[in-house]
N, C-alpha and C. Protein backbone atom coordinates (compact mmCIF):
# COMPACT_ATOMS: atom_id res chain seq x y z
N UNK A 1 47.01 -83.35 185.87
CA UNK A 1 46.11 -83.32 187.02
C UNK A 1 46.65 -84.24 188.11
N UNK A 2 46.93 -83.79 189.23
CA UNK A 2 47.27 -84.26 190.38
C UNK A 2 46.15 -84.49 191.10
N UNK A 3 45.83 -86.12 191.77
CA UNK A 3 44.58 -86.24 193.13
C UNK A 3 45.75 -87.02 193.82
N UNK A 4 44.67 -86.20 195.21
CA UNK A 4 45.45 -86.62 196.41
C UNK A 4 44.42 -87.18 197.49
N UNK A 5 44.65 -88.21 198.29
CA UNK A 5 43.16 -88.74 198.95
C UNK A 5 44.02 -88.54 200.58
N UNK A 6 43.10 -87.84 201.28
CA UNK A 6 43.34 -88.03 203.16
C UNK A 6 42.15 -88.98 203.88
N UNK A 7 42.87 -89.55 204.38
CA UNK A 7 41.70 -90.18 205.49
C UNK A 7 41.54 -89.28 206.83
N UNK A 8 40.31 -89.00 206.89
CA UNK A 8 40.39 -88.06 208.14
C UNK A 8 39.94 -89.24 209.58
N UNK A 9 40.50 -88.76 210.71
CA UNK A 9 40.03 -89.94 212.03
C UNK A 9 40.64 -89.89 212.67
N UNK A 10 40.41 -90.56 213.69
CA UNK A 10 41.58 -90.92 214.86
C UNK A 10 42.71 -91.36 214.73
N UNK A 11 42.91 -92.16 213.65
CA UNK A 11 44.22 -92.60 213.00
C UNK A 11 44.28 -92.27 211.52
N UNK A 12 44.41 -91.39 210.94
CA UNK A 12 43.94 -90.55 209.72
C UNK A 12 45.31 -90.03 209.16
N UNK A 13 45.42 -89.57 208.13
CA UNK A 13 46.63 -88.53 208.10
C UNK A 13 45.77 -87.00 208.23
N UNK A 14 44.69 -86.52 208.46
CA UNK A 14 43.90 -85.57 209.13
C UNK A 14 43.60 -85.99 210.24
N UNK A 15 44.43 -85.78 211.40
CA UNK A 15 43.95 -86.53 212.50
C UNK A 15 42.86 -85.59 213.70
N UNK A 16 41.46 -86.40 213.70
CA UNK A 16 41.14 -85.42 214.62
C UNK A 16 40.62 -86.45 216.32
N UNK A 17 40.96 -85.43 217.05
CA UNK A 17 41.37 -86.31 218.42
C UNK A 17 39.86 -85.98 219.34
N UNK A 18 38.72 -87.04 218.64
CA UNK A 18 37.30 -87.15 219.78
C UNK A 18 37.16 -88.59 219.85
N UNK A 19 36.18 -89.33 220.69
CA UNK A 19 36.21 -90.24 220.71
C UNK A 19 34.86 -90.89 219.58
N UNK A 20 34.23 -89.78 219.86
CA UNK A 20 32.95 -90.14 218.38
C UNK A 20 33.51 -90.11 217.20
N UNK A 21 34.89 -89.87 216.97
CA UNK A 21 35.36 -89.84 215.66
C UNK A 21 36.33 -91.26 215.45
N UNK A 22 36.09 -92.05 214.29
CA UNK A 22 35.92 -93.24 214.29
C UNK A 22 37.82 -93.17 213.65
N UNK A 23 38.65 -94.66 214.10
CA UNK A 23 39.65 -94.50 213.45
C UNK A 23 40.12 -94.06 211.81
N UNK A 24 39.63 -94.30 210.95
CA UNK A 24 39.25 -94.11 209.92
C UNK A 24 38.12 -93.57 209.45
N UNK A 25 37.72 -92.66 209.40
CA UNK A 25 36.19 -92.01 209.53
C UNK A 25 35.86 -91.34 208.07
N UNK A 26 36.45 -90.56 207.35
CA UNK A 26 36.32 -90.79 206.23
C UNK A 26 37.64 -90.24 205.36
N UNK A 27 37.67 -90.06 204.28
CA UNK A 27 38.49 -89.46 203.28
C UNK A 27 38.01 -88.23 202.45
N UNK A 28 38.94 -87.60 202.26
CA UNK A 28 38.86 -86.31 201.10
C UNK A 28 39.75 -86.41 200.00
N UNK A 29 38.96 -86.56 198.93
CA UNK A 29 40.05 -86.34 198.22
C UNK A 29 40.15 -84.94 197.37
N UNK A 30 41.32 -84.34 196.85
CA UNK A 30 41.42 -83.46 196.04
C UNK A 30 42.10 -83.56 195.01
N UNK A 31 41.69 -83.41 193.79
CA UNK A 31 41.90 -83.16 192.34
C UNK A 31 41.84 -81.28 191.88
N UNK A 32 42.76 -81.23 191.85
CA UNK A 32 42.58 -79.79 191.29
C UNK A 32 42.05 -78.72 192.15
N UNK A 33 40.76 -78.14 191.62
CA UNK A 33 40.13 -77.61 192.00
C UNK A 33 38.57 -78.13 192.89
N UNK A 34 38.51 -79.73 192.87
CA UNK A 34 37.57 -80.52 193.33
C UNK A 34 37.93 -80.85 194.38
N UNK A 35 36.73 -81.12 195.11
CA UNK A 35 36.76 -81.65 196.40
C UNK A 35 35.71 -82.85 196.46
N UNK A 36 36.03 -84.12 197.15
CA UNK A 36 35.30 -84.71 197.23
C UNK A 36 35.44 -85.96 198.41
N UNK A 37 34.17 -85.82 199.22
CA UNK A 37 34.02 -86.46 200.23
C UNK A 37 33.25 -87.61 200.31
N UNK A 38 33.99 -88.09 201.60
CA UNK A 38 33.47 -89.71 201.54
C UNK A 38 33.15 -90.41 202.97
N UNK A 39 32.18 -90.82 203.44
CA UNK A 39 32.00 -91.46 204.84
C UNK A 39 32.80 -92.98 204.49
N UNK A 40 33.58 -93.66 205.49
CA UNK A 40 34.20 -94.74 205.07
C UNK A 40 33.53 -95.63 206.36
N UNK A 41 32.45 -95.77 206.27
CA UNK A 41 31.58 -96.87 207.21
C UNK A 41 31.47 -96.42 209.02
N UNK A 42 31.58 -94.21 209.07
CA UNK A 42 31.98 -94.75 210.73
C UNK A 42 30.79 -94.89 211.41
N UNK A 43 30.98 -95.59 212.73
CA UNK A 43 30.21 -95.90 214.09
C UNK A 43 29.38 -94.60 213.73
N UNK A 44 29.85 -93.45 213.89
CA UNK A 44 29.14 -92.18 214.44
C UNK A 44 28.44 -91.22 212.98
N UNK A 45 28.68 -91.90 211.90
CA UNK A 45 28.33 -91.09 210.76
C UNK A 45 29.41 -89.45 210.34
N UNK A 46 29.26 -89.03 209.46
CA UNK A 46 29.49 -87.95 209.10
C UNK A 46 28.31 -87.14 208.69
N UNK A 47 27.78 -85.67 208.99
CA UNK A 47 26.92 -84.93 208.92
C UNK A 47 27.36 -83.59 208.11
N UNK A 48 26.28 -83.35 207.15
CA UNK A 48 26.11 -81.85 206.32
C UNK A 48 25.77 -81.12 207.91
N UNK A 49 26.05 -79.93 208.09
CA UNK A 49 25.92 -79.00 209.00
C UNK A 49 25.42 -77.58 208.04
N UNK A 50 23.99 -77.80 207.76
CA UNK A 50 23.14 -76.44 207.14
C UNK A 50 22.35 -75.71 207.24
N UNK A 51 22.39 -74.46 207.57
CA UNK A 51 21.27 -73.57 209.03
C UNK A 51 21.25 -74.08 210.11
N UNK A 52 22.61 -74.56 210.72
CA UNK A 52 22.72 -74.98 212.18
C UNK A 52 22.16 -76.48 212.31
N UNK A 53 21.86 -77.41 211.32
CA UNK A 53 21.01 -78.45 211.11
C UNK A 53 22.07 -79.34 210.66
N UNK A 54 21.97 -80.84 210.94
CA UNK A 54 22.96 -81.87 211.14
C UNK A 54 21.69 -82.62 209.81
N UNK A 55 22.30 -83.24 208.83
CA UNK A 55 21.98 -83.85 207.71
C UNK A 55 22.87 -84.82 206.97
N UNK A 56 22.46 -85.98 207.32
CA UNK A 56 23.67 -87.25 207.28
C UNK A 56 24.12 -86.98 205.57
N UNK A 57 25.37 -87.64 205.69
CA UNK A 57 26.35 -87.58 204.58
C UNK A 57 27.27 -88.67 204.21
N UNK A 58 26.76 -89.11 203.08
CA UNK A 58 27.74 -90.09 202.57
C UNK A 58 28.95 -89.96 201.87
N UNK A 59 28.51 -89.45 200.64
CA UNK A 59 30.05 -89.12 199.78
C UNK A 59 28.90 -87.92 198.55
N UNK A 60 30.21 -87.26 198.28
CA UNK A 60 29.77 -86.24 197.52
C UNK A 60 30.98 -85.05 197.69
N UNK A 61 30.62 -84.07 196.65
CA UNK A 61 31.45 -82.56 196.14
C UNK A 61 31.12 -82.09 197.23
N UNK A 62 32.11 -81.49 197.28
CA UNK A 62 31.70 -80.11 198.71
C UNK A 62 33.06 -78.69 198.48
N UNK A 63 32.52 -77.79 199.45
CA UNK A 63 32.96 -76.33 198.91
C UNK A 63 34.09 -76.35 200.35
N UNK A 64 34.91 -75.70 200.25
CA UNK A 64 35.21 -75.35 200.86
C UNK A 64 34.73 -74.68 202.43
N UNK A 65 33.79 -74.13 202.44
CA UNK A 65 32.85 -73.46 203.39
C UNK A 65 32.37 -74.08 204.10
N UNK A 66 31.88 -74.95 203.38
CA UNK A 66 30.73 -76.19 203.92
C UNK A 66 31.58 -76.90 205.53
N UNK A 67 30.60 -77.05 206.79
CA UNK A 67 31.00 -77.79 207.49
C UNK A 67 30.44 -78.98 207.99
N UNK A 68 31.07 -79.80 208.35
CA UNK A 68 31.00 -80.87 208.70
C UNK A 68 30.75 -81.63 209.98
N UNK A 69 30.04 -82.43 210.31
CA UNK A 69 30.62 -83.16 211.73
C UNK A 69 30.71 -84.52 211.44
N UNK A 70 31.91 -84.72 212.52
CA UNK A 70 32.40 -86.11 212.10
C UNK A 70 32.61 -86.96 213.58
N UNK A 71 31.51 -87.51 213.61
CA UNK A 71 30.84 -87.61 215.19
C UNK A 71 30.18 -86.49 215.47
N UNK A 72 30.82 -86.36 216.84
CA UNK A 72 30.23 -84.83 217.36
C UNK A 72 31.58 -84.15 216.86
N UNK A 73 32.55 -83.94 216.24
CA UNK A 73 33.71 -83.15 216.07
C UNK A 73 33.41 -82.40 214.69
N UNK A 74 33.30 -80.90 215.09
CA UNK A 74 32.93 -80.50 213.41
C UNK A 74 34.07 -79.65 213.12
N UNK A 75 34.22 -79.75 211.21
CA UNK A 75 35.34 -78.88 211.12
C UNK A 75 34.48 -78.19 209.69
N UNK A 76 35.24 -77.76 209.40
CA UNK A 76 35.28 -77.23 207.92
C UNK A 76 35.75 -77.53 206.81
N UNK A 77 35.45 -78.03 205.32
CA UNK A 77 36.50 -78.39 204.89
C UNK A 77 37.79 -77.42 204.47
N UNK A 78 37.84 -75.96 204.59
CA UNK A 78 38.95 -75.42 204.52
C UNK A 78 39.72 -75.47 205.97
N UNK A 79 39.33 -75.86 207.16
CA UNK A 79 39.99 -76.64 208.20
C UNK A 79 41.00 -77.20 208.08
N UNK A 80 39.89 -78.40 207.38
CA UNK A 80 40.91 -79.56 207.01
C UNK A 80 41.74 -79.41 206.17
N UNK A 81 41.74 -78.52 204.45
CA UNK A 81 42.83 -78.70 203.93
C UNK A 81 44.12 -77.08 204.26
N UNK A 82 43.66 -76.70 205.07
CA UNK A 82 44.53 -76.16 205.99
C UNK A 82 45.22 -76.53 206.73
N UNK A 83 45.22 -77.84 207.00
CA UNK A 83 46.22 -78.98 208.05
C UNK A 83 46.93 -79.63 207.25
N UNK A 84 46.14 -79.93 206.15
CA UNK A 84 46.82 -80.42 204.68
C UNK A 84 48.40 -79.67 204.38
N UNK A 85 47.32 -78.46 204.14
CA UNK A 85 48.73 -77.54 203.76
C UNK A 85 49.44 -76.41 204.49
N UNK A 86 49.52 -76.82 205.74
CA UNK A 86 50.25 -76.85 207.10
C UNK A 86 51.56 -77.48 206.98
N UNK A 87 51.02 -78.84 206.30
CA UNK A 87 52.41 -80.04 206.79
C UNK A 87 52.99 -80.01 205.63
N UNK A 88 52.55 -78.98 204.34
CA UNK A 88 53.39 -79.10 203.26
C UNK A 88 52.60 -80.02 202.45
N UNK A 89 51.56 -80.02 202.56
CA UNK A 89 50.83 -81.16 201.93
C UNK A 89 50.64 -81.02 200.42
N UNK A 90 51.48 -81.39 199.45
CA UNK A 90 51.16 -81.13 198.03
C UNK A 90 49.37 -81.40 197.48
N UNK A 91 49.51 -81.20 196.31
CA UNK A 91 48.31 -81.57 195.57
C UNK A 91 47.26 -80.66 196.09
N UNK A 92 47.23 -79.95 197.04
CA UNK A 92 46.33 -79.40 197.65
C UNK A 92 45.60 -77.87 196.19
N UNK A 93 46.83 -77.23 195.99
CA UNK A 93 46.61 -76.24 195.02
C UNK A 93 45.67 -75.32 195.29
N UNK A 94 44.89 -75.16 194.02
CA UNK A 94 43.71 -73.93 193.95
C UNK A 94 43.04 -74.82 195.70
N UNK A 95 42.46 -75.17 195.50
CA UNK A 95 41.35 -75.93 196.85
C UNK A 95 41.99 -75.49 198.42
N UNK A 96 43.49 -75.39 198.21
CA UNK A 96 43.79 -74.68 199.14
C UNK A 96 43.88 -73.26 199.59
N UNK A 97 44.08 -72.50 198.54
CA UNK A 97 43.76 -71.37 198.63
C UNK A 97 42.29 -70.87 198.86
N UNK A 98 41.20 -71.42 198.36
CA UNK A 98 40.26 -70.76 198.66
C UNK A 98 40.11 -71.18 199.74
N UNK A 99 40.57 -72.36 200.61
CA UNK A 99 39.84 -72.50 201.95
C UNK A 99 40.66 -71.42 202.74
N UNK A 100 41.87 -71.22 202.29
CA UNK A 100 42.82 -69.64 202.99
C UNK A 100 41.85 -68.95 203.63
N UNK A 101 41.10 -68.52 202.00
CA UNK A 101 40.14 -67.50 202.02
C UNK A 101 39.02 -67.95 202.93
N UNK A 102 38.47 -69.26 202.57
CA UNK A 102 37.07 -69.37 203.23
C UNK A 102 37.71 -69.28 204.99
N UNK A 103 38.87 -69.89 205.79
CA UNK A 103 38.69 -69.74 206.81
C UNK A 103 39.19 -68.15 207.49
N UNK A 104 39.25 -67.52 206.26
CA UNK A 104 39.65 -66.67 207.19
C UNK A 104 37.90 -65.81 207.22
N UNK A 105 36.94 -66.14 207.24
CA UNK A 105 35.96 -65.20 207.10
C UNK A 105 35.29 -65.16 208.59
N UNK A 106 34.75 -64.34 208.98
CA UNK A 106 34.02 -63.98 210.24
C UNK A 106 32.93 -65.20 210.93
N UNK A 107 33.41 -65.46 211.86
CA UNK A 107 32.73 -66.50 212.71
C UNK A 107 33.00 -67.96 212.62
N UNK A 108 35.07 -67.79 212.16
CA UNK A 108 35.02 -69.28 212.13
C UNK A 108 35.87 -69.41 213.64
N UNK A 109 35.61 -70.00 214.38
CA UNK A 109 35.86 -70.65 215.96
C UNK A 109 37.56 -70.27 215.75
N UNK A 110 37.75 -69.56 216.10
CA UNK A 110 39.29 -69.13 216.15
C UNK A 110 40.24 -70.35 217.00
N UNK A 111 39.52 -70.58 217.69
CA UNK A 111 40.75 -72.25 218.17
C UNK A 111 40.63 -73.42 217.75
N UNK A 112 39.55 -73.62 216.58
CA UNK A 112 39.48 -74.53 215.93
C UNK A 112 40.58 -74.25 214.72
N UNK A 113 40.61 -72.99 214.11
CA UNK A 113 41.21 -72.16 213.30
C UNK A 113 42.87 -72.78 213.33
N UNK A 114 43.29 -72.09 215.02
CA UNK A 114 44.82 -72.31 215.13
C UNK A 114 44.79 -73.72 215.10
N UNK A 115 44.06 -74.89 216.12
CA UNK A 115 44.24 -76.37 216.21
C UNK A 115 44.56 -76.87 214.25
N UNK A 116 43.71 -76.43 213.62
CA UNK A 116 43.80 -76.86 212.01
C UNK A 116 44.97 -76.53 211.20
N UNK A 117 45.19 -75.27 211.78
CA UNK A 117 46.84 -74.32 210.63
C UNK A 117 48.36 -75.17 211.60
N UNK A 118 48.23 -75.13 213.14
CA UNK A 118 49.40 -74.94 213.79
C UNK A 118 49.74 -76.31 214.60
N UNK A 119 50.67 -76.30 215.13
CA UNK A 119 50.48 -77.43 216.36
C UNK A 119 50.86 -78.77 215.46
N UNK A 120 50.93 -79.25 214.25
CA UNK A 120 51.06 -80.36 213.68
C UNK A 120 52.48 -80.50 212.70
N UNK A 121 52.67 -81.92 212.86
CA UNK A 121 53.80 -82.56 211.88
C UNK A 121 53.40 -83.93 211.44
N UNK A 122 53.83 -84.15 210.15
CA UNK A 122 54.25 -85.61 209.65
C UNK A 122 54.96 -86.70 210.51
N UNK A 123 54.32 -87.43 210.41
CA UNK A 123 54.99 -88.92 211.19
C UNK A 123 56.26 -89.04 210.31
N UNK A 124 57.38 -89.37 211.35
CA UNK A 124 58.76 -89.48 209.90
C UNK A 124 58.46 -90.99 209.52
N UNK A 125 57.76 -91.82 210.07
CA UNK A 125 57.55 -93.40 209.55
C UNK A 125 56.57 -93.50 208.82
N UNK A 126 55.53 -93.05 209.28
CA UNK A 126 54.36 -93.12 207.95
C UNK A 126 53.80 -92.20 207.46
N UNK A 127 53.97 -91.22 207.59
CA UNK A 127 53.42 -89.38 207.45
C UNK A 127 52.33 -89.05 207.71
N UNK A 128 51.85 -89.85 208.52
CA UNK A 128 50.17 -89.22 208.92
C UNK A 128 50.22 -87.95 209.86
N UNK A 129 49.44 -87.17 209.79
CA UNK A 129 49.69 -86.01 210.37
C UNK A 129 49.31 -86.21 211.82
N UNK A 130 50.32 -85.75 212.57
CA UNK A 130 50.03 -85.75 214.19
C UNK A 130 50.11 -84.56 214.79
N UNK A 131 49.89 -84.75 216.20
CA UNK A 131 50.74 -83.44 216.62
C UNK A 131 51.68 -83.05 217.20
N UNK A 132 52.44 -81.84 217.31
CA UNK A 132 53.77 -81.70 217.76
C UNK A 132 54.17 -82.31 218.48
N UNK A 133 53.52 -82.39 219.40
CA UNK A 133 54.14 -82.80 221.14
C UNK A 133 53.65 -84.31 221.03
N UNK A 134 53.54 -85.20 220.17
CA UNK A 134 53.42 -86.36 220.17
C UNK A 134 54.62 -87.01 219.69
N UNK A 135 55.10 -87.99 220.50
CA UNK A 135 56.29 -88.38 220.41
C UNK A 135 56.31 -89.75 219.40
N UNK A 136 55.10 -90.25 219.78
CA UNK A 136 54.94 -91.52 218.95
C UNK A 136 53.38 -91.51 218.33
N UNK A 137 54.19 -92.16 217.23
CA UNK A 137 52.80 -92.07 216.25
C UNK A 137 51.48 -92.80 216.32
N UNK A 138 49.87 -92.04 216.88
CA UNK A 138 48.73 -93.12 216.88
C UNK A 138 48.78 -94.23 215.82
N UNK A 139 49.34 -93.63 214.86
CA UNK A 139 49.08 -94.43 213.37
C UNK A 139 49.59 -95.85 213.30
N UNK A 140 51.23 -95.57 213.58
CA UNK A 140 51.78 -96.62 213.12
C UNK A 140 53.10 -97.35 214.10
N UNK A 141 52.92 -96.30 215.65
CA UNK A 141 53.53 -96.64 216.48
C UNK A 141 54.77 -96.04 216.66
N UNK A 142 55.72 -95.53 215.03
CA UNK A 142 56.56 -94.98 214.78
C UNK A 142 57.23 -93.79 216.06
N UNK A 143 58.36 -93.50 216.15
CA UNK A 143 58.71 -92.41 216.52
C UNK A 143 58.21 -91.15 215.36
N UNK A 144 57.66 -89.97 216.19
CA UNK A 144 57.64 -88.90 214.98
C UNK A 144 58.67 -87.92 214.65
């Protein structure tokens, strides 16, 4: 059994670029076929998003499907491990495939879609995921 933990945030190796989204905002980790989420103390909270309804969130299992907001920035978690395994991100496995599946289903925000699959690389200094056209790394200052 392989686990693998991301910090998602402004400075994250899931990096997502709002200002309600806190540098470190939370983590995912994946084991296998598990998923499991975690708020890591932010300013803005992390939210269950269920029947269009925002329902604070600490840590807990979650599906693939399930979305999120993290601040006001919401994704999905097959979003996220679609950026995962974008950059080649091991450990991802079964959990990645079904989010394949879960994002490809009807009514997921198609430019949230491409921003999550495309557009990104590994920092060559610390590997946090950035994006292309970023020359230097939020993370760690690095050239990417």
């Amino acid at each position: 059994m392989s686990s693998r933990t991301y910090i998602i945030g402004r400075r994250g190796e899931i990096v997502l670029r709002d200002d309600t989204v806190s540098a470190r905002h939370a983590e995912l980790t994946v084991l296998d076929d598990t998923l499991f989420l975690a708020d890591l103390g932010s300013t803005n909270g992390t939210w269950l998003i269920e029947n269009g309804r925002r329902q604070p969130f600490d840590r807990g299992y979650v599906q693939p499907e399930q979305e999120f907001a993290f601040g006001n920035c919401v994704r999905s978690i097959a979003e996220l491990l679609n950026a995962i395994e974008a950059l080649g991100g091991g450990g991802v496995g079964a959990a990645a495939r079904q989010a394949s599946a879960a994002a490809a289903r009807p009514g997921l925000a198609a430019g949230r879609a491409a921003e999550a699959e495309g557009d990104r690389k590994r920092c060559a200094s610390c590997g946090a995921v950035v994006l292309v056209a970023e020359l230097v790394c939020p993370v760690c200052g690095g050239r990417t």
